[in-house]
Protein backbone atom coordinates (compact mmCIF):
# COMPACT_ATOMS: atom_id res chain seq x y z
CA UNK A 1 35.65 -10.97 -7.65
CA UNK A 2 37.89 -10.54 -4.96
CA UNK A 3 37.50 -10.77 -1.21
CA UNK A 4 39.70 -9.89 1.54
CA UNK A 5 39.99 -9.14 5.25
CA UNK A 6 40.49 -5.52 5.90
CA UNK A 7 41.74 -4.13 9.25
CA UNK A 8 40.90 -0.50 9.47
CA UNK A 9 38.97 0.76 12.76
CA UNK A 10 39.60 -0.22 16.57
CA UNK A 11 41.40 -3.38 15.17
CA UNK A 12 38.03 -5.06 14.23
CA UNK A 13 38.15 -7.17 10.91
CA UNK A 14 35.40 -6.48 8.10
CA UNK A 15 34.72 -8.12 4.97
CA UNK A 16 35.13 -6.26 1.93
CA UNK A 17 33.81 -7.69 -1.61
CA UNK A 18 35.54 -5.88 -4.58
CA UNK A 19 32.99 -6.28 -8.02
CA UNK A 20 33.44 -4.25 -10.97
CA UNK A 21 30.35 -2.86 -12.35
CA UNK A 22 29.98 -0.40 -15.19
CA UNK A 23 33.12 1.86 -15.70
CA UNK A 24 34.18 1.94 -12.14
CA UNK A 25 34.86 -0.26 -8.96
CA UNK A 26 31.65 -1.22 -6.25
CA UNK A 27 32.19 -2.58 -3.22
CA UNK A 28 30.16 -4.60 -0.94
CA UNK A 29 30.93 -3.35 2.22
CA UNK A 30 29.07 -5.02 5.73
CA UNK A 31 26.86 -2.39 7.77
CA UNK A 32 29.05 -2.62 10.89
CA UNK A 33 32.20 -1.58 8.85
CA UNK A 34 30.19 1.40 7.29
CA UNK A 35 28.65 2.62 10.25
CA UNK A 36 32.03 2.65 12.57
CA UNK A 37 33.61 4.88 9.63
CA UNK A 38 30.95 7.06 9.20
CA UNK A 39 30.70 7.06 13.12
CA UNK A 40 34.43 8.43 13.07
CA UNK A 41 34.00 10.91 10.60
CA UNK A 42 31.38 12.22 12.59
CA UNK A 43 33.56 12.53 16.24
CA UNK A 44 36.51 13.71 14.23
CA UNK A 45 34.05 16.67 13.81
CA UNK A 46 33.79 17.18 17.75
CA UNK A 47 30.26 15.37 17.57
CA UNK A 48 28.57 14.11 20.75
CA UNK A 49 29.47 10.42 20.63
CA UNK A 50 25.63 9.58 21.10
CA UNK A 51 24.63 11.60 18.42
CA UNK A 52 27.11 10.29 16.35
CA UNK A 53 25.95 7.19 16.95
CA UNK A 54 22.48 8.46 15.89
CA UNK A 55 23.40 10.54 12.50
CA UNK A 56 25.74 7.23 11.08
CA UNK A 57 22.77 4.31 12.65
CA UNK A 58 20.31 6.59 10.05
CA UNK A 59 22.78 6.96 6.62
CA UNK A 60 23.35 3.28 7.06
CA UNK A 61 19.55 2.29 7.70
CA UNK A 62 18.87 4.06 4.57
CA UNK A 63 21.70 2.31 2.51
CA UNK A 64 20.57 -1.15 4.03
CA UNK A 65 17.26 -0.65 3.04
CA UNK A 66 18.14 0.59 -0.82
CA UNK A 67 18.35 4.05 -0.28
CA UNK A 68 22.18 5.59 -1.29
CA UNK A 69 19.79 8.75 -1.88
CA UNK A 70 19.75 9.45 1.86
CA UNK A 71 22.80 7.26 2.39
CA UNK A 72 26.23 7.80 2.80
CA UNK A 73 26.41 10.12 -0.08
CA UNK A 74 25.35 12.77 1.82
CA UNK A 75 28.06 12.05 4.90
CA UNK A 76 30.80 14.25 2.89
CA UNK A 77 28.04 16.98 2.96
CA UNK A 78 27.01 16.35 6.87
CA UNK A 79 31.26 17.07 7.61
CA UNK A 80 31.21 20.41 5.50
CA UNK A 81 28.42 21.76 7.05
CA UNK A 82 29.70 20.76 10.59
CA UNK A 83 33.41 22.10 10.02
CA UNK A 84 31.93 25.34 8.08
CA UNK A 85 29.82 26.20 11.80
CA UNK A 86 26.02 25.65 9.80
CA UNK A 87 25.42 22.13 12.02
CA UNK A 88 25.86 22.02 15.52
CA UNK A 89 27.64 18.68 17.05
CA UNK A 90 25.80 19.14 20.14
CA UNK A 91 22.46 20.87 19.88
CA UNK A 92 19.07 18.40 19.95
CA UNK A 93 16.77 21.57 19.80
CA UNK A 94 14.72 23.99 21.70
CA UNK A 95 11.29 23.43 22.58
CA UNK A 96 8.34 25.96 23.41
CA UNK A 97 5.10 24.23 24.25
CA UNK A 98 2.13 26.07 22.85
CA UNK A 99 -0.51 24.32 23.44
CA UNK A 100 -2.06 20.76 24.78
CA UNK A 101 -0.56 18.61 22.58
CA UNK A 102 1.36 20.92 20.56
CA UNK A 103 5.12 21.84 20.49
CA UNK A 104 7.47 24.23 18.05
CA UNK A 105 10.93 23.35 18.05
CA UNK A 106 13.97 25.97 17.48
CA UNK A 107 16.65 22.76 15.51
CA UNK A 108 18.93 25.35 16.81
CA UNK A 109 21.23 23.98 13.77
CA UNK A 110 21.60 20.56 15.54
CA UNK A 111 21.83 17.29 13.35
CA UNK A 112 18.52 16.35 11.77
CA UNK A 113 17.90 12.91 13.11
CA UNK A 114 19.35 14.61 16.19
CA UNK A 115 16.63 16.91 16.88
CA UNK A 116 14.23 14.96 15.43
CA UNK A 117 14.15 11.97 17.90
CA UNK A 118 14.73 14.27 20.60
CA UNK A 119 11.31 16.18 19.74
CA UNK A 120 9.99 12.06 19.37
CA UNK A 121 11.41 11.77 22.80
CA UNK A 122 9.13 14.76 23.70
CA UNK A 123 5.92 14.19 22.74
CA UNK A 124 5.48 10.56 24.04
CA UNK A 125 4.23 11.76 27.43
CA UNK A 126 1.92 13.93 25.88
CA UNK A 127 0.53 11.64 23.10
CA UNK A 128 -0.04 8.70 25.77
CA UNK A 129 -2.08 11.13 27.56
CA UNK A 130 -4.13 13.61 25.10
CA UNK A 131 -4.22 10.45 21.73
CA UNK A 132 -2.41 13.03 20.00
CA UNK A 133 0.93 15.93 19.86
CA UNK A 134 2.25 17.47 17.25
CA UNK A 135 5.56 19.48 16.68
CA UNK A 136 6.60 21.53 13.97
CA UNK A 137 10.57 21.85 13.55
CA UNK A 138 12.43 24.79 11.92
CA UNK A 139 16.50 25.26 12.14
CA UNK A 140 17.21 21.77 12.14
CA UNK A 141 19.62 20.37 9.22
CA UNK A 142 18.73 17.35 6.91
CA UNK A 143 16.06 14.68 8.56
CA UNK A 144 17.06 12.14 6.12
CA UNK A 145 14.91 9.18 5.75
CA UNK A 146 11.88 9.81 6.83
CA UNK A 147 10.63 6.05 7.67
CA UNK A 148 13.48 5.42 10.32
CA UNK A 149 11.17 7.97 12.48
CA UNK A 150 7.83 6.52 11.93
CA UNK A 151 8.73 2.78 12.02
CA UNK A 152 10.40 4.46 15.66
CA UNK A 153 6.93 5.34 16.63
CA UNK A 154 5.48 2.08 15.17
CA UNK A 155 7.49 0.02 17.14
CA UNK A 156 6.43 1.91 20.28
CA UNK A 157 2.77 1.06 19.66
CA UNK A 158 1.70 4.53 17.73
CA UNK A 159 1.29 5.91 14.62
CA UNK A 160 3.95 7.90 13.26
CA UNK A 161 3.47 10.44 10.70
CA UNK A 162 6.42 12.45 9.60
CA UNK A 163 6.41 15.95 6.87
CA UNK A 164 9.41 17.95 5.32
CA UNK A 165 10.39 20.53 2.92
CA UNK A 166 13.69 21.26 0.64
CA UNK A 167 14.66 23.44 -1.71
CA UNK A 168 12.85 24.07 -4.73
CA UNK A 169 13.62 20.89 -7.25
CA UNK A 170 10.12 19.82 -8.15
CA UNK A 171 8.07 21.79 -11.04
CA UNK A 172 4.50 22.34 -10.75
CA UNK A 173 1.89 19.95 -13.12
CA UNK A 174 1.98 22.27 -16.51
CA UNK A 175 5.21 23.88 -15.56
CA UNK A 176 8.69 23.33 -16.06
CA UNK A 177 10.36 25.79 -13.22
CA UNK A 178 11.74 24.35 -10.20
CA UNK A 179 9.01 25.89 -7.64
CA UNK A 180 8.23 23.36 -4.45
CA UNK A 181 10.16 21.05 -2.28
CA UNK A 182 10.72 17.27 -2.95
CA UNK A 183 8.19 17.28 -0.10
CA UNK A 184 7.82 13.92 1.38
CA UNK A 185 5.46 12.27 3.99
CA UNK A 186 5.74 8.83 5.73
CA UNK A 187 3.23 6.99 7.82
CA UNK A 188 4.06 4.34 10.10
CA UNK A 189 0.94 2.01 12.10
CA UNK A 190 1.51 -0.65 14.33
CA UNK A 191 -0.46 -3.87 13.15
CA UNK A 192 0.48 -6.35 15.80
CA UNK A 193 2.93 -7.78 13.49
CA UNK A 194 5.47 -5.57 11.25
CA UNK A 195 4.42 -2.01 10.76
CA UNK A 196 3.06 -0.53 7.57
CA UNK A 197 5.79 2.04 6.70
CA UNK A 198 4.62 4.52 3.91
CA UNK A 199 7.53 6.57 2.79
CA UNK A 200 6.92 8.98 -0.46
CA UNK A 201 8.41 11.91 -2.00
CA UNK A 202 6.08 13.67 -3.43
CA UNK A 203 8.01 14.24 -6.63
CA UNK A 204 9.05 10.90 -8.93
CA UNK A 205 11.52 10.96 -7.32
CA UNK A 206 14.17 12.52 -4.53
CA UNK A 207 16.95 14.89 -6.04
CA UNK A 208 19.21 12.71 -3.77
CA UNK A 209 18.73 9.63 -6.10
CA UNK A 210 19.35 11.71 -8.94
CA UNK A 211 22.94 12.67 -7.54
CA UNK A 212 23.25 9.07 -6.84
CA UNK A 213 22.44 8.65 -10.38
CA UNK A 214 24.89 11.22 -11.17
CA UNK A 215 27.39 9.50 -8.93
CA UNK A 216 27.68 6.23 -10.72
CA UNK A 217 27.41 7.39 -14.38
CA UNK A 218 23.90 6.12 -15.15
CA UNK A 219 21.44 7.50 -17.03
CA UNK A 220 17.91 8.45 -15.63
CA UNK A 221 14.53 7.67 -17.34
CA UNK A 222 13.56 10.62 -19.05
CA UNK A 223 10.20 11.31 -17.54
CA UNK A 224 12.19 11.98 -14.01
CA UNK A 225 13.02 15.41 -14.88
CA UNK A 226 13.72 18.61 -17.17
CA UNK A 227 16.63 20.14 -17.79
CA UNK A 228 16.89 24.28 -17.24
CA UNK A 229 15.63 25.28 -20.62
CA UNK A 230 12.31 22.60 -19.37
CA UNK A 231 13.35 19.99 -21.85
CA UNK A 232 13.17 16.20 -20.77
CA UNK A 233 16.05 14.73 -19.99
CA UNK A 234 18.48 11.40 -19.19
CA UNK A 235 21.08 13.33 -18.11
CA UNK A 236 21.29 13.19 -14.28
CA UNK A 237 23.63 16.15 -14.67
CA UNK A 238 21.47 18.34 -16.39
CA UNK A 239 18.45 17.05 -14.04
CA UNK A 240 20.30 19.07 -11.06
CA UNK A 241 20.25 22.13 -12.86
CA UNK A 242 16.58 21.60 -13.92
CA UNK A 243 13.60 20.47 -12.28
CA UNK A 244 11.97 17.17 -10.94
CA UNK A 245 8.21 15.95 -12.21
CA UNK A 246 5.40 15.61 -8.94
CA UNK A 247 4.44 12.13 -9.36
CA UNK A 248 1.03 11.53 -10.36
CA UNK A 249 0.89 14.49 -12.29
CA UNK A 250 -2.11 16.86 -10.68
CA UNK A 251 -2.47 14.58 -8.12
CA UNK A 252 1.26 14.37 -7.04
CA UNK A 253 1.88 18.00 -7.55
CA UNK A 254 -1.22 19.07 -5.45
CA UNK A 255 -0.23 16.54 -2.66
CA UNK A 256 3.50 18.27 -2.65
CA UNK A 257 2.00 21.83 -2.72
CA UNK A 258 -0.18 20.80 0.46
CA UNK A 259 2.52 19.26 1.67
CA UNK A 260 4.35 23.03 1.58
CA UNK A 261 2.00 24.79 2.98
CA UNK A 262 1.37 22.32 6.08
CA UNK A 263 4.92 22.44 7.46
CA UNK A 264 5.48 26.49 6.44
CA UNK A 265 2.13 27.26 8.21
CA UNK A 266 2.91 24.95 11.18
CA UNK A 267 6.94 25.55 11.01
CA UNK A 268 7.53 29.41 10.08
CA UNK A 269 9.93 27.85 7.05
CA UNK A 270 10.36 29.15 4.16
CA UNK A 271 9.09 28.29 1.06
CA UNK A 272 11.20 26.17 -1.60
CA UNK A 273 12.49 29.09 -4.36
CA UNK A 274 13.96 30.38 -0.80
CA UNK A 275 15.24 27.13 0.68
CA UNK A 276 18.45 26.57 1.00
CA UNK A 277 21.35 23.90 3.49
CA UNK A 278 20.14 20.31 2.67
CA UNK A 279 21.87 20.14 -0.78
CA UNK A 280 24.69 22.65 -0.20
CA UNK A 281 27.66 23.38 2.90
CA UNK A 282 27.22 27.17 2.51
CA UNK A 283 23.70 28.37 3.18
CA UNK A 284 22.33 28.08 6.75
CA UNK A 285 19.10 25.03 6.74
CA UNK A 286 15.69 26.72 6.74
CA UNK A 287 13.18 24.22 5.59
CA UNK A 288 10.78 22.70 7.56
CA UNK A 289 9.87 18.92 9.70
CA UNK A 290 7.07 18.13 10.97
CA UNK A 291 6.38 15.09 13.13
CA UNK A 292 2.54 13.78 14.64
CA UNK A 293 2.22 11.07 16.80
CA UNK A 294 -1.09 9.67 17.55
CA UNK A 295 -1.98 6.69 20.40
CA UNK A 296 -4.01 4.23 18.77
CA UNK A 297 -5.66 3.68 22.06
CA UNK A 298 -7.51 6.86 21.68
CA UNK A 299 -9.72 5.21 19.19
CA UNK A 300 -11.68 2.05 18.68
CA UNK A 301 -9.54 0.26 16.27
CA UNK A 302 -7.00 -2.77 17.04
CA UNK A 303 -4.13 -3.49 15.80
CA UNK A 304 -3.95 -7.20 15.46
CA UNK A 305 -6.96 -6.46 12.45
CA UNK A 306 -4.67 -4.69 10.45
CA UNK A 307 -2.09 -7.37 10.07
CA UNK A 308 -4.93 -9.83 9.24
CA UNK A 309 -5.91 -7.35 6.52
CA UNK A 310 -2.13 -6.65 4.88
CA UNK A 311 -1.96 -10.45 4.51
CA UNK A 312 -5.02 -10.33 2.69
CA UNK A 313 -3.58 -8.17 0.88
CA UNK A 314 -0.39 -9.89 -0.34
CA UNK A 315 -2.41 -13.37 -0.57
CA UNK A 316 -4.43 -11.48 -3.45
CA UNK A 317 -4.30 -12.48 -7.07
CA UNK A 318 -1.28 -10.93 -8.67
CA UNK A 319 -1.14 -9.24 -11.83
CA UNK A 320 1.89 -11.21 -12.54
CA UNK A 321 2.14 -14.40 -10.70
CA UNK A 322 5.94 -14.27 -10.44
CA UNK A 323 5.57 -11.39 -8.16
CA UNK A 324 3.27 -11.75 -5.45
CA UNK A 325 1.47 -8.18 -3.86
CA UNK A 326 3.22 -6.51 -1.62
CA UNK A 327 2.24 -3.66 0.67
CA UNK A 328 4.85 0.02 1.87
CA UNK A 329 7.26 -1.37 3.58
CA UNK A 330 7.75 -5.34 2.85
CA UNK A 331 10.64 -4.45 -0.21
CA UNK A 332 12.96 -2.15 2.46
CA UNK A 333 12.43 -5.00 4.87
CA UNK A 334 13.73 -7.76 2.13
CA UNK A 335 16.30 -5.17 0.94
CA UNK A 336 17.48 -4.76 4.19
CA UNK A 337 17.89 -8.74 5.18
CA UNK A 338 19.79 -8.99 2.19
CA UNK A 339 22.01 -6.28 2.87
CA UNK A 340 23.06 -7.50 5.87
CA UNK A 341 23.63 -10.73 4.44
CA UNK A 342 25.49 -9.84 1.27
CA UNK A 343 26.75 -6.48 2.02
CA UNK A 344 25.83 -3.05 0.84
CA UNK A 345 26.87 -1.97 -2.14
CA UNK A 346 28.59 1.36 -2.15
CA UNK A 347 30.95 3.20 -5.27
CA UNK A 348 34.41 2.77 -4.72
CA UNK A 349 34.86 6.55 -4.66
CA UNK A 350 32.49 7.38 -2.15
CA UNK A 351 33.76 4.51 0.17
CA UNK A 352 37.61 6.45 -0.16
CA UNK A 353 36.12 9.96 0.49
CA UNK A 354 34.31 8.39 3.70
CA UNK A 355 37.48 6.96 5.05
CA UNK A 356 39.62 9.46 4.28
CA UNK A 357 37.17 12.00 6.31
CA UNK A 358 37.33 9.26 9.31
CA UNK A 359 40.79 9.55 8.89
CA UNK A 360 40.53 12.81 9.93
């Protein structure tokens, strides 16, 4: 292993840890370094410096917290989309309020987090004072992570619950087509101590992990996916040209399938076989966000109970007793101290493409 100082940005010194892993070079790279690149690669594309700021604070959340799925992988992606006119550097959305506590949102092709915690920004007013707004988002690109919104809301004192679509990458229980979104949904509750952050795809997993997968040369399980002709495989390669499994089978696939008709009723999207702009730089973004917040106030509930109750939980007999119980959100939060202890660890590649686009 090698370390060295590197100077590369606004003469500020990083560490960077060179480890060789599998066929190619990793690098463990700190979070500051990462997120002035990707920062720069964003304002070489003429975007507003806060919502640059924004856009690289969420792809290196999601890396610090184990997620390369909604990472920086998808920065080269972001750039393409910005120079080829399909994302907007300045835009944060258009809002039309249509009724008490509900808002629809033109993304008028501004940056998903963008919009996104602009429409947060929104409804706060309106959720301290009704309990509860809603807004349903269409025209905005990629949200990424979904829990960086509700853990937001959590840490404001209200629960958070966030909805989108993609394109079609997820086959239906007893089917092996590509026909619904990778559909997730995260929850986030204050509890007078950490949040509870619930962040699922509805599939087994994201399409993003399986380019990750894809991206470092390893294999996937083969109950992740089919391949076109609808035959399992461990190819991440042939996974992209096939289709994802729901997760829980019926259960999974009917959550998903709610999930898509939720945020197209709510939204006006479109539905996944017509989805298109979160995995490609040539088709303007039509899917669909939703976002809820709700005051806990407006109930009867506390939250200091709820943290008394999750460490119930994790105090409970284990199945194994080398792993105590855990509940949503305690592994991102030990992923994420140890990330910013250690470094994340990103493929040499990726990290060349990234500063080569700050570069300009």
């Amino acid at each position: 292993m090698l370390r060295f100082i590197v100077d590369m940005i606004s003469n500020v010194k990083y560490n960077i840890i060179y480890d060789l892993i599998w066929e190619g070079w990793h690098l463990l790279v700190s979070a500051d370094y990462l997120r002035a690149i990707a920062e720069k690669a964003l304002l070489a594309q003429k975007v507003e410096p806060a919502n640059a700021r924004l856009q690289a604070d969420l792809l290196i959340e999601a890396e610090l917290r184990g997620l390369p799925s909604h990472g920086l992988q998808r920065l080269p992606r972001l750039v393409a989309r910005l120079h080829a006119g399909l994302a907007d550097p300045a835009a944060d959305g258009k809002a039309r309020r249509t009724g008490a506590g509900a808002f629809t949102i033109d993304g008028e092709r501004g940056l998903g987090p963008v919009v996104m915690m602009r429409a947060m920004e929104r409804l706060l007013a309106v959720t301290l004072e009704q309990g509860i707004a809603l807004a349903s988002i269409r025209n905005a690109n990629h949200i990424g992570m979904l829990a960086y919104y509700v853990e937001a809301a959590a840490k404001r004192g209200l629960i958070g619950i966030v909805m989108t679509t993609s394109e079609a990458l997820v086959h239906p229980y007893g089917g092996t087509e590509a026909m619904l979104g990778t559909n997730p949904i995260a929850i986030g509750i204050p509890t007078g101590a950490e949040p509870f952050i619930l962040d699922i795809a509805t599939s087994r997993v994201s399409m993003g992990k399986i380019h990750h997968h894809a991206l470092t040369g390893a294999p996937i399980p083969d109950d992740w996916a089919v391949d076109a002709d609808g035959r399992r495989t461990t190819d991440p390669e042939a996974a992209r040209t096939g289709a994802i499994a729901p997760f829980g089978d019926a259960k999974g696939y009917g959550l998903g399938l709610a999930v898509e008709l939720l945020v197209a009723s709510l939204a006006g999207s479109a539905f996944a076989p017509e989805v298109g702009g979160t995995l490609d730089a040539t088709r303007q973004t039509n899917k669909g966000d939703i976002i809820i917040l709700i005051d806990p106030a407006a109930g009867e509930g506390h939250p200091f109970g709820l943290a008394a109750y999750l460490d119930r939980l994790r105090a409970s007999r284990p199945a194994d007793p080398s792993r105590p119980v855990a509940v949503p959100g305690d592994g991102m939060r030990a992923r994420r101290m140890r990330a910013l202890a250690e470094g994340v660890d990103l493929p040499a590649p990726l990290h060349q493409e990234i500063r080569a686009l700050s570069e300009g």
